[in-house]
Protein backbone atom coordinates (compact mmCIF):
# COMPACT_ATOMS: atom_id res chain seq x y z
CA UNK A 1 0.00 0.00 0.00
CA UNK A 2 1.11 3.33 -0.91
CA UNK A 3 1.74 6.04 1.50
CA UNK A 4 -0.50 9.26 1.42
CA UNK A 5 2.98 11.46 1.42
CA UNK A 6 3.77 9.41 -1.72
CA UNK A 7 0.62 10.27 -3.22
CA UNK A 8 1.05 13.56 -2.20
CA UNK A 9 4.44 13.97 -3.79
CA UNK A 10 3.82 12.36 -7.75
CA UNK A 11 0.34 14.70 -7.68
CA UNK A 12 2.95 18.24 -7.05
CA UNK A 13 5.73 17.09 -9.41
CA UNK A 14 2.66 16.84 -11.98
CA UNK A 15 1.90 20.85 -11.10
CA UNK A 16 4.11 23.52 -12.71
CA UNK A 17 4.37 26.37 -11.00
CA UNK A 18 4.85 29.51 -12.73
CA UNK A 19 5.46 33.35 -11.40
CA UNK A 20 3.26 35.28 -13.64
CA UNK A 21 4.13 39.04 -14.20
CA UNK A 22 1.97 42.13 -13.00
CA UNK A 23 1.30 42.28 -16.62
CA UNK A 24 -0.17 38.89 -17.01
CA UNK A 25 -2.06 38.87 -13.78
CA UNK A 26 -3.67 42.00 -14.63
CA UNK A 27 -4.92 40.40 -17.70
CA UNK A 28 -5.54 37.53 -16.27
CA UNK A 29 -7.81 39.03 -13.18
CA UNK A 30 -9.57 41.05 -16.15
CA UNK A 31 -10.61 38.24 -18.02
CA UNK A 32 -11.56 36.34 -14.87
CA UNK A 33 -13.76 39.12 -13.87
CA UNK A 34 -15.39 39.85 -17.08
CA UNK A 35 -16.32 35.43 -16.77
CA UNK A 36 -17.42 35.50 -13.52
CA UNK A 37 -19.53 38.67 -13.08
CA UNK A 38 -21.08 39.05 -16.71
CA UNK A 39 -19.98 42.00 -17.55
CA UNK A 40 -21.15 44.10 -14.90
CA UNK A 41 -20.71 47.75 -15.09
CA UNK A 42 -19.31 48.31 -11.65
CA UNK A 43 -16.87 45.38 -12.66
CA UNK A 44 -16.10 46.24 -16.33
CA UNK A 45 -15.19 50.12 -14.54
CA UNK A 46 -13.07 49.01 -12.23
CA UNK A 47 -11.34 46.52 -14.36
CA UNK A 48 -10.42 49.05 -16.47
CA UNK A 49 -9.23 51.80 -14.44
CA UNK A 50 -6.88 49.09 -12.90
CA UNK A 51 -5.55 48.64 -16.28
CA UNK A 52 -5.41 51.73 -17.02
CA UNK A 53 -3.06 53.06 -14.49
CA UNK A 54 -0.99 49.64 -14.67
CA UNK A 55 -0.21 51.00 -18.60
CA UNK A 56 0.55 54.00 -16.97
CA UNK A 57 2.65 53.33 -14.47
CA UNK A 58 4.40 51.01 -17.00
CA UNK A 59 4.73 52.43 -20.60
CA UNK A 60 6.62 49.64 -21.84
CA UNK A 61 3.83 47.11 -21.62
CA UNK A 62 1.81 49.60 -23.52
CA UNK A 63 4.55 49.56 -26.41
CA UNK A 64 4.30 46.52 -26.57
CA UNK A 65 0.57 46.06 -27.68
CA UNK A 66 1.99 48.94 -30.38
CA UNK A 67 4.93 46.98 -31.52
CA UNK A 68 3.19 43.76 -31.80
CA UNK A 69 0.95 45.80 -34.98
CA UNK A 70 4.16 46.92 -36.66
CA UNK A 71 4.58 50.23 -35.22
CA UNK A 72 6.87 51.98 -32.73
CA UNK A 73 6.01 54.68 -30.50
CA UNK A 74 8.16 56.48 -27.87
CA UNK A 75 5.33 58.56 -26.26
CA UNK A 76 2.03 56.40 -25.61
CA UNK A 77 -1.57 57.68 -24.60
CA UNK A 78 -3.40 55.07 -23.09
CA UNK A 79 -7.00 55.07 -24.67
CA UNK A 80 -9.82 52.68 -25.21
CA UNK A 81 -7.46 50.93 -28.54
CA UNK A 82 -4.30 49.85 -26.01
CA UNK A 83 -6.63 48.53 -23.14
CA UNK A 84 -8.89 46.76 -25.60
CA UNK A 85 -5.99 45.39 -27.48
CA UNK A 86 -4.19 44.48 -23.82
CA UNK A 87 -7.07 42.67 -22.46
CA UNK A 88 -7.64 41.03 -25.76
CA UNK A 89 -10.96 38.39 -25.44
CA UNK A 90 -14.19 40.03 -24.85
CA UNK A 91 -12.93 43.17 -24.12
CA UNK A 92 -13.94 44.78 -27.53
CA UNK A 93 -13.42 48.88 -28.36
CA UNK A 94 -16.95 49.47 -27.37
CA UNK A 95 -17.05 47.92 -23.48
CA UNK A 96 -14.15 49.80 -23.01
CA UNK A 97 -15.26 53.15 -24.79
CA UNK A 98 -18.42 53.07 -22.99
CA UNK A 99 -16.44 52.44 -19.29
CA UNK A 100 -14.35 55.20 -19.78
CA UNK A 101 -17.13 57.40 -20.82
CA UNK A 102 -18.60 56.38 -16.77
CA UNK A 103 -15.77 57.24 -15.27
CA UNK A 104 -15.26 60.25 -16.75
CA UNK A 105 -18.81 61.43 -15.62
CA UNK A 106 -17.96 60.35 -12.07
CA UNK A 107 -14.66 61.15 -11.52
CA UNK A 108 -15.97 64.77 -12.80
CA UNK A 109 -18.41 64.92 -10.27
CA UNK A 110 -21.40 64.62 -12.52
CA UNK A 111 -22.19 61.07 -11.73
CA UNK A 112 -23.29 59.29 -8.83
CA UNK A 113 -21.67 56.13 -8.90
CA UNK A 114 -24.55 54.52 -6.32
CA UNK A 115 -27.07 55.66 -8.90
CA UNK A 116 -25.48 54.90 -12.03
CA UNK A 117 -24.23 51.10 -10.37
CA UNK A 118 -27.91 50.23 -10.17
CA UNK A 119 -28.33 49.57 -13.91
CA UNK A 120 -27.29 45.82 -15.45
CA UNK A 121 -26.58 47.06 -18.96
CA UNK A 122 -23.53 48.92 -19.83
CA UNK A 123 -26.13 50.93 -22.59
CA UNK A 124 -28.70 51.90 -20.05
CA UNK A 125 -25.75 53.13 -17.63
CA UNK A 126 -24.40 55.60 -20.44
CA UNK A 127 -27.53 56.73 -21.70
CA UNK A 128 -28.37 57.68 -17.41
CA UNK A 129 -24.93 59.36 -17.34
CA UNK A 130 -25.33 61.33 -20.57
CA UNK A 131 -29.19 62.45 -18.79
CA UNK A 132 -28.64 63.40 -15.47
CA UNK A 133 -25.95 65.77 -17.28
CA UNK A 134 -27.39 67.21 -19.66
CA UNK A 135 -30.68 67.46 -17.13
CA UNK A 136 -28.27 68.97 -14.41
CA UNK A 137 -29.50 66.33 -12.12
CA UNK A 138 -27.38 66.88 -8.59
CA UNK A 139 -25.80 63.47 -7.06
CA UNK A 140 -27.66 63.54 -4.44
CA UNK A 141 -31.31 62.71 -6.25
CA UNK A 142 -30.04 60.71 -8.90
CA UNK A 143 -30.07 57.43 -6.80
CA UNK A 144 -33.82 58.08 -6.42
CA UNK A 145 -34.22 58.44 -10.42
CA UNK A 146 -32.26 55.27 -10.51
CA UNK A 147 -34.31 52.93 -8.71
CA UNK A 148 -37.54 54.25 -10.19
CA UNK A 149 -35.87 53.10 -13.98
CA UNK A 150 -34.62 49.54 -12.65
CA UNK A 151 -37.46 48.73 -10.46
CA UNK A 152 -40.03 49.54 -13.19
CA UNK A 153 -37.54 47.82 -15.57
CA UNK A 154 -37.74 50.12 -18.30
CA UNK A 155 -34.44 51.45 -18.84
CA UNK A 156 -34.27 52.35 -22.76
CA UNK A 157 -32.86 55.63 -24.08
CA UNK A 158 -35.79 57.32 -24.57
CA UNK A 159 -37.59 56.03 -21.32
CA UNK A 160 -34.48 57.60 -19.14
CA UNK A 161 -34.57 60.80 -20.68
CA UNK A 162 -38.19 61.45 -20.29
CA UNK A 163 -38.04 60.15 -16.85
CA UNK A 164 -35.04 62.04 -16.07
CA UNK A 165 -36.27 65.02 -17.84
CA UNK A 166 -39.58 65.21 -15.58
CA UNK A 167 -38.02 64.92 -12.58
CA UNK A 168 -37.95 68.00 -10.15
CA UNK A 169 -35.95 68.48 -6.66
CA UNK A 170 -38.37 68.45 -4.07
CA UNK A 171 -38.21 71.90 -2.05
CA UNK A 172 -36.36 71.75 1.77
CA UNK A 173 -39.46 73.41 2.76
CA UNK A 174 -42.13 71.09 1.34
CA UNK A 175 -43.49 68.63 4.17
CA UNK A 176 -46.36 67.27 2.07
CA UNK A 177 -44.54 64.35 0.72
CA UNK A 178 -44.41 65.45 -2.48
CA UNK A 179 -42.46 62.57 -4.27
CA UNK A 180 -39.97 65.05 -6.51
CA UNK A 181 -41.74 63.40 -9.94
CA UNK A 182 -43.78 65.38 -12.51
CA UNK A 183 -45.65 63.43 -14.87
CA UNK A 184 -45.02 63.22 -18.33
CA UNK A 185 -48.24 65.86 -18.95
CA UNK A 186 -46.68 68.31 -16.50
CA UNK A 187 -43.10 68.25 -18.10
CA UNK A 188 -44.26 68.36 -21.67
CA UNK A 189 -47.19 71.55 -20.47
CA UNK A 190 -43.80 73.43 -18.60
CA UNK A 191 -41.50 73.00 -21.45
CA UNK A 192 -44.45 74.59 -23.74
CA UNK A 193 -44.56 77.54 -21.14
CA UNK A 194 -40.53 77.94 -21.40
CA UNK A 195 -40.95 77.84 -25.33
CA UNK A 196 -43.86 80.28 -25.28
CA UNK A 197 -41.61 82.63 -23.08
CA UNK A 198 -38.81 82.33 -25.84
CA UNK A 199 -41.89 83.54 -28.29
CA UNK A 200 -42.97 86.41 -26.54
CA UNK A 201 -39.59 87.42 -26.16
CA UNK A 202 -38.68 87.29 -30.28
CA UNK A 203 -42.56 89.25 -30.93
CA UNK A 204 -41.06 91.57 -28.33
CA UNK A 205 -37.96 92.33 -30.59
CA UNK A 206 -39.63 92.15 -33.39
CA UNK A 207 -42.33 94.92 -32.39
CA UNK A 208 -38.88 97.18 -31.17
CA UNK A 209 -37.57 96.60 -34.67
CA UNK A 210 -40.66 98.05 -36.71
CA UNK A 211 -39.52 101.69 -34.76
CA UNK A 212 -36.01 101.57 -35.65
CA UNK A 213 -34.51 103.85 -37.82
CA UNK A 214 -32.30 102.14 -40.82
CA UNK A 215 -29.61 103.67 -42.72
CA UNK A 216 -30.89 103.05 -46.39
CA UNK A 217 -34.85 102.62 -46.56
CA UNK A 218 -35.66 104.45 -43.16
CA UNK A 219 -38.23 103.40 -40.84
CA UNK A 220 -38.98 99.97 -40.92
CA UNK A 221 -42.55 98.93 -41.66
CA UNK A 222 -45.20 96.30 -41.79
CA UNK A 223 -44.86 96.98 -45.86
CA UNK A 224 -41.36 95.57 -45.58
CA UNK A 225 -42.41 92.08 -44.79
CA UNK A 226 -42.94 90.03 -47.97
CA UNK A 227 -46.93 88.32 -48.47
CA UNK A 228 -45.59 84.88 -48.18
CA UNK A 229 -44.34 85.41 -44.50
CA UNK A 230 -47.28 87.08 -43.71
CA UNK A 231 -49.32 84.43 -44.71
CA UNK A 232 -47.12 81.83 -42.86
CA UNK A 233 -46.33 83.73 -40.27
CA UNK A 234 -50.81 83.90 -39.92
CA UNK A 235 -51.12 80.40 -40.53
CA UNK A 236 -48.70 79.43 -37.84
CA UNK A 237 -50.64 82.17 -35.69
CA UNK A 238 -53.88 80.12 -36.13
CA UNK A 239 -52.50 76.46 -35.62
CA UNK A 240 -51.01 77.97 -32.25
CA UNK A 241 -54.35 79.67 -31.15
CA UNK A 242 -56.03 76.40 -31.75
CA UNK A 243 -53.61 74.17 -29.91
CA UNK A 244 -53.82 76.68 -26.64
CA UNK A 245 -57.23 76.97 -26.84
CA UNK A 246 -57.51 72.83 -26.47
CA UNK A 247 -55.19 72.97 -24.41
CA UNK A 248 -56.74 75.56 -21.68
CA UNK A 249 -60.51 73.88 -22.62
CA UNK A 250 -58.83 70.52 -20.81
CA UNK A 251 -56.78 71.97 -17.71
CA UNK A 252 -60.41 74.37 -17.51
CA UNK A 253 -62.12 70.55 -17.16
CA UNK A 254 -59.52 69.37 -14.29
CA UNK A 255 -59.63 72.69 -12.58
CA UNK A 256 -63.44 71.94 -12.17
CA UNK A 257 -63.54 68.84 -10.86
């Protein structure tokens, strides 16, 4: 009968052991992660920003992605090509593109990581990003804005922009529970107030211009305007009448209920 520490021994001398590099573990851990956790945002992120500043820190590695296509570089900037090429597998131009674009956001400050964490697809976390910016959402509501998307699992382009778009701080002040949402109704009805405003304020220069004095024909006049913009510009006048005057019939029905 064979001993156990015989056993023990044939089973290691059949195991090579071999000291990997910082280079190959990084590659190795990034690959492992992108297996295990299914390409996660949070994961793919901090994947690569470790890579990232491991090309950083070591240029060489870098040039040698470079050099294996042919070409020689002495200064390298480490973009979404070299970590793509680095990590090689799954980790395709886009994934990597699309992480950097996150971390951009939240190292800027723009970005709540918490809220922008919360989504599964690497899409619907760029398209959030990209809203809550352009919205000028602060941080510290965009967690609530978050959960609303993934819990009512509806997390295309379109539906985060609308529902970021309609959202509204609650004031410090209010104690009535108001929940900080407007409805779709309400955000389309105050963007039509802001555009109106933007009318009125064009008529307004408009109406200054018919008094001022120009250097070749004089005073400007109604006579100056040419019968086919009249007759658009009355057109347009009528299909805008209408629409506010359906408009006020229904919010005159809610306000008398």
């Amino acid at each position: 009968m064979k001993s156990k520490n015989t056993n023990k021994s044939k089973i290691m001398e059949t195991v090579k052991v071999k000291d990997l590099s910082d280079e190959e573990m990084v590659k190795i851990m990034g690959n492992e992660n992108d297996e295990r956790y299914n390409c996660l945002p949070a994961v793919v992120d901090e994947t690569v920003k470790s890579t990232k500043e491991f090309l950083e820190k070591n240029p060489n590695s870098a040039r040698k992605v470079l050099s294996s296509e042919g070409s020689e570089f002495k200064r390298v900037r480490i973009g979404a090509p070299i970590i793509a090429k680095f990590l090689g597998g799954n980790w395709n131009l886009t994934k990597v593109q699309e992480s950097l674009e996150r971390l951009k956001f939240i190292e800027q400050g723009i970005v709540n990581p918490k809220a922008v964490y919360l989504f599964p697809t690497a899409a619907s976390t760029v398209n959030f990003a990209k809203a809550v910016k352009d919205f000028k959402i602060e941080k510290k509501f965009q967690e609530e804005i978050a959960k609303k998307l993934v819990d009512s699992k509806t997390y295309g382009q379109r539906t985060i922009k609308e529902t970021v778009s309609t959202f509204r701080p609650r004031p410090e002040e209010d104690t009535k529970g108001d929940p900080g949402w407007a409805s779709y109704s309400d955000g389309q009805l105050r963007k039509s107030i802001s555009l109106i405003k933007k009318l009125i304020k064009t008529l307004g220069k408009f109406m200054n211009g018919l008094s001022e004095v120009t250097i070749l024909e004089g005073r400007t006049t109604v006579e100056d305007i040419s019968e086919d913009t009249l007759k658009s510009f009355n057109r347009s006048l009528n299909y805008l009448s209408d629409c506010i005057r359906k408009v006020s019939a229904k919010i005159a029905r809610k306000e008398g209920k």
